[in-house]
Protein backbone atom coordinates (compact mmCIF):
# COMPACT_ATOMS: atom_id res chain seq x y z
CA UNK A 1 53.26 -109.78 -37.71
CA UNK A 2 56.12 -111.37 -40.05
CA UNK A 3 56.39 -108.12 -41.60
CA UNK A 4 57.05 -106.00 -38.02
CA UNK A 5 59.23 -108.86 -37.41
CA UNK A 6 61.60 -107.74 -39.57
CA UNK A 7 61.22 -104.09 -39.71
CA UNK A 8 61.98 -105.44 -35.70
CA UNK A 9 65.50 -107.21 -36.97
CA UNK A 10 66.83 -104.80 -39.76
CA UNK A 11 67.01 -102.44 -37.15
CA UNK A 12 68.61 -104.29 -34.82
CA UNK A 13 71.31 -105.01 -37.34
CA UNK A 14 71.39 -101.31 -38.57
CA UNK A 15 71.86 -100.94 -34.15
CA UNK A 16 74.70 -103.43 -33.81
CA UNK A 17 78.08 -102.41 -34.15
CA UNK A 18 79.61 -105.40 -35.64
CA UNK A 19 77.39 -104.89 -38.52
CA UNK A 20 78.76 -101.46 -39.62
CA UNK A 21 80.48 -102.10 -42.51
CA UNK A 22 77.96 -103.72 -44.03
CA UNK A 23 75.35 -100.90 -43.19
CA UNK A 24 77.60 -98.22 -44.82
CA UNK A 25 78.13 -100.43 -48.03
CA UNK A 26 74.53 -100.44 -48.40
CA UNK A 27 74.01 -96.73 -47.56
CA UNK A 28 76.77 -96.10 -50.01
CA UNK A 29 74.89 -97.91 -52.68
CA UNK A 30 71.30 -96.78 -51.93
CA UNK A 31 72.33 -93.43 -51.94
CA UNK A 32 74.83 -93.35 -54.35
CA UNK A 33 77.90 -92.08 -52.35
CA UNK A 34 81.27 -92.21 -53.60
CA UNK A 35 83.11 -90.82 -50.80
CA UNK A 36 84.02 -92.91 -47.83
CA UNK A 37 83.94 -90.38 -45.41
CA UNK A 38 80.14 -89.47 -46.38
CA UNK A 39 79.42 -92.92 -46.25
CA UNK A 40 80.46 -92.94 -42.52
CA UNK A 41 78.51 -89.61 -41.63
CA UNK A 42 75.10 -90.88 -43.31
CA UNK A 43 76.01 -94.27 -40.75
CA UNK A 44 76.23 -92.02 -37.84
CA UNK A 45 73.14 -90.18 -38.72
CA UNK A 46 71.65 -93.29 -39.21
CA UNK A 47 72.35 -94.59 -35.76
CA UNK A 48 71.42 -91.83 -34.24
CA UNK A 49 68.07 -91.83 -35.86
CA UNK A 50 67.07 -95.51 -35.53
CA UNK A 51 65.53 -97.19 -32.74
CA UNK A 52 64.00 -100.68 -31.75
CA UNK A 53 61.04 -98.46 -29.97
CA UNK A 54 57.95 -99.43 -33.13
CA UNK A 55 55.31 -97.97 -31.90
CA UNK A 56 53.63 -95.08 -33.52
CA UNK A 57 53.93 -91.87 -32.22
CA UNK A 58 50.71 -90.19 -32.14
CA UNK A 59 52.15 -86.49 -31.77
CA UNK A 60 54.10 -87.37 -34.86
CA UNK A 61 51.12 -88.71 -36.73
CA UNK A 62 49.11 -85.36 -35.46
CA UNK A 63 51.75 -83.08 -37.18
CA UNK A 64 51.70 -85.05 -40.41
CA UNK A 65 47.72 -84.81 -39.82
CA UNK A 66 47.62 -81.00 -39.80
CA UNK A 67 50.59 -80.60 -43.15
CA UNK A 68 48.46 -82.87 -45.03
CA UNK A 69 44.91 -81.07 -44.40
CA UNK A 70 46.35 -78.23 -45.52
CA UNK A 71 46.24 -80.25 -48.65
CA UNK A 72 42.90 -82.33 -48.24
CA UNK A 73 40.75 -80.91 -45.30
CA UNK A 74 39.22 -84.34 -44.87
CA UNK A 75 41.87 -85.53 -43.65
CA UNK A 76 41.67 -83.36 -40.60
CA UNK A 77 38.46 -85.44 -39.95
CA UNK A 78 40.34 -88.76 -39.45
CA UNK A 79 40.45 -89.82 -35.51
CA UNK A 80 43.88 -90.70 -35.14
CA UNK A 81 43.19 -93.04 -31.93
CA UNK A 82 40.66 -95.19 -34.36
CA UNK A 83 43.74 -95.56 -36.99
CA UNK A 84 46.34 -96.29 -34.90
CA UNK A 85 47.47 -99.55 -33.57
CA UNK A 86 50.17 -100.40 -31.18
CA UNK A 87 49.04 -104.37 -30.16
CA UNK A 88 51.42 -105.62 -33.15
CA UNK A 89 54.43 -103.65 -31.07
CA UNK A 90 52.73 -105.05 -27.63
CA UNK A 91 52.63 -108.53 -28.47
CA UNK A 92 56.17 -108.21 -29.99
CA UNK A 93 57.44 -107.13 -26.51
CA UNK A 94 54.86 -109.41 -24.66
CA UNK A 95 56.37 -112.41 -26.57
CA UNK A 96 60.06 -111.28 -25.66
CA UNK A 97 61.12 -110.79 -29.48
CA UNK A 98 61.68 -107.41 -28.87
CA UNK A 99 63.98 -107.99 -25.71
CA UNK A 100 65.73 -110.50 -27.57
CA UNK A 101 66.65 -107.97 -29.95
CA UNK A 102 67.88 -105.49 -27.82
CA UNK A 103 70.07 -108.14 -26.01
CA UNK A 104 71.73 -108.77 -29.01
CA UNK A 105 72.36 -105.52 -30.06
CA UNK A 106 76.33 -105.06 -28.79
């Protein structure tokens, strides 16, 4: 639970505005960027991309599924509904942590 906790709030300080500078200085690092400007686009596709919503997607997880048989055709085998688990992301909202979150996010 600790861990989604902060997968939870490094997202919601990638999401808040008043901590962009800071996000691009790290983006600029990670990714070895030495232009401002790109630094500032990989920020924007950042934002766009990020979201406080942690559940897993099992459409997503069915696509990935069918690439990786391709691969190893066990893995076609594997019911997806028996691996994943969405309670962690349930008791996160059911405990308000989640809400919290978004409130903060300006």
């Amino acid at each position: 639970m600790r861990l989604m906790k902060g997968l939870a709030e490094s997202t919601a300080f990638i999401l808040d505005s008043g901590n962009k500078r800071e996000v691009i200085k790290v983006l600029m690092k990670n990714l070895r960027l030495a232009k401002a400007e790109d630094g500032e686009a990989s920020y924007r596709v950042l934002r766009l991309m990020t979201t406080l919503d942690l559940a897993p997607n099992p459409a997503a997880f069915k696509v990935v599924q069918r690439i990786v048989a391709k691969v190893n055709p066990k893995i076609a085998q594997v019911d997806l509904d028996q691996v994943l688990d969405s309670s962690f992301v349930r008791n996160l909202e059911a405990s308000g942590f989640l809400a919290e979150l978004r409130a903060r996010i300006k």
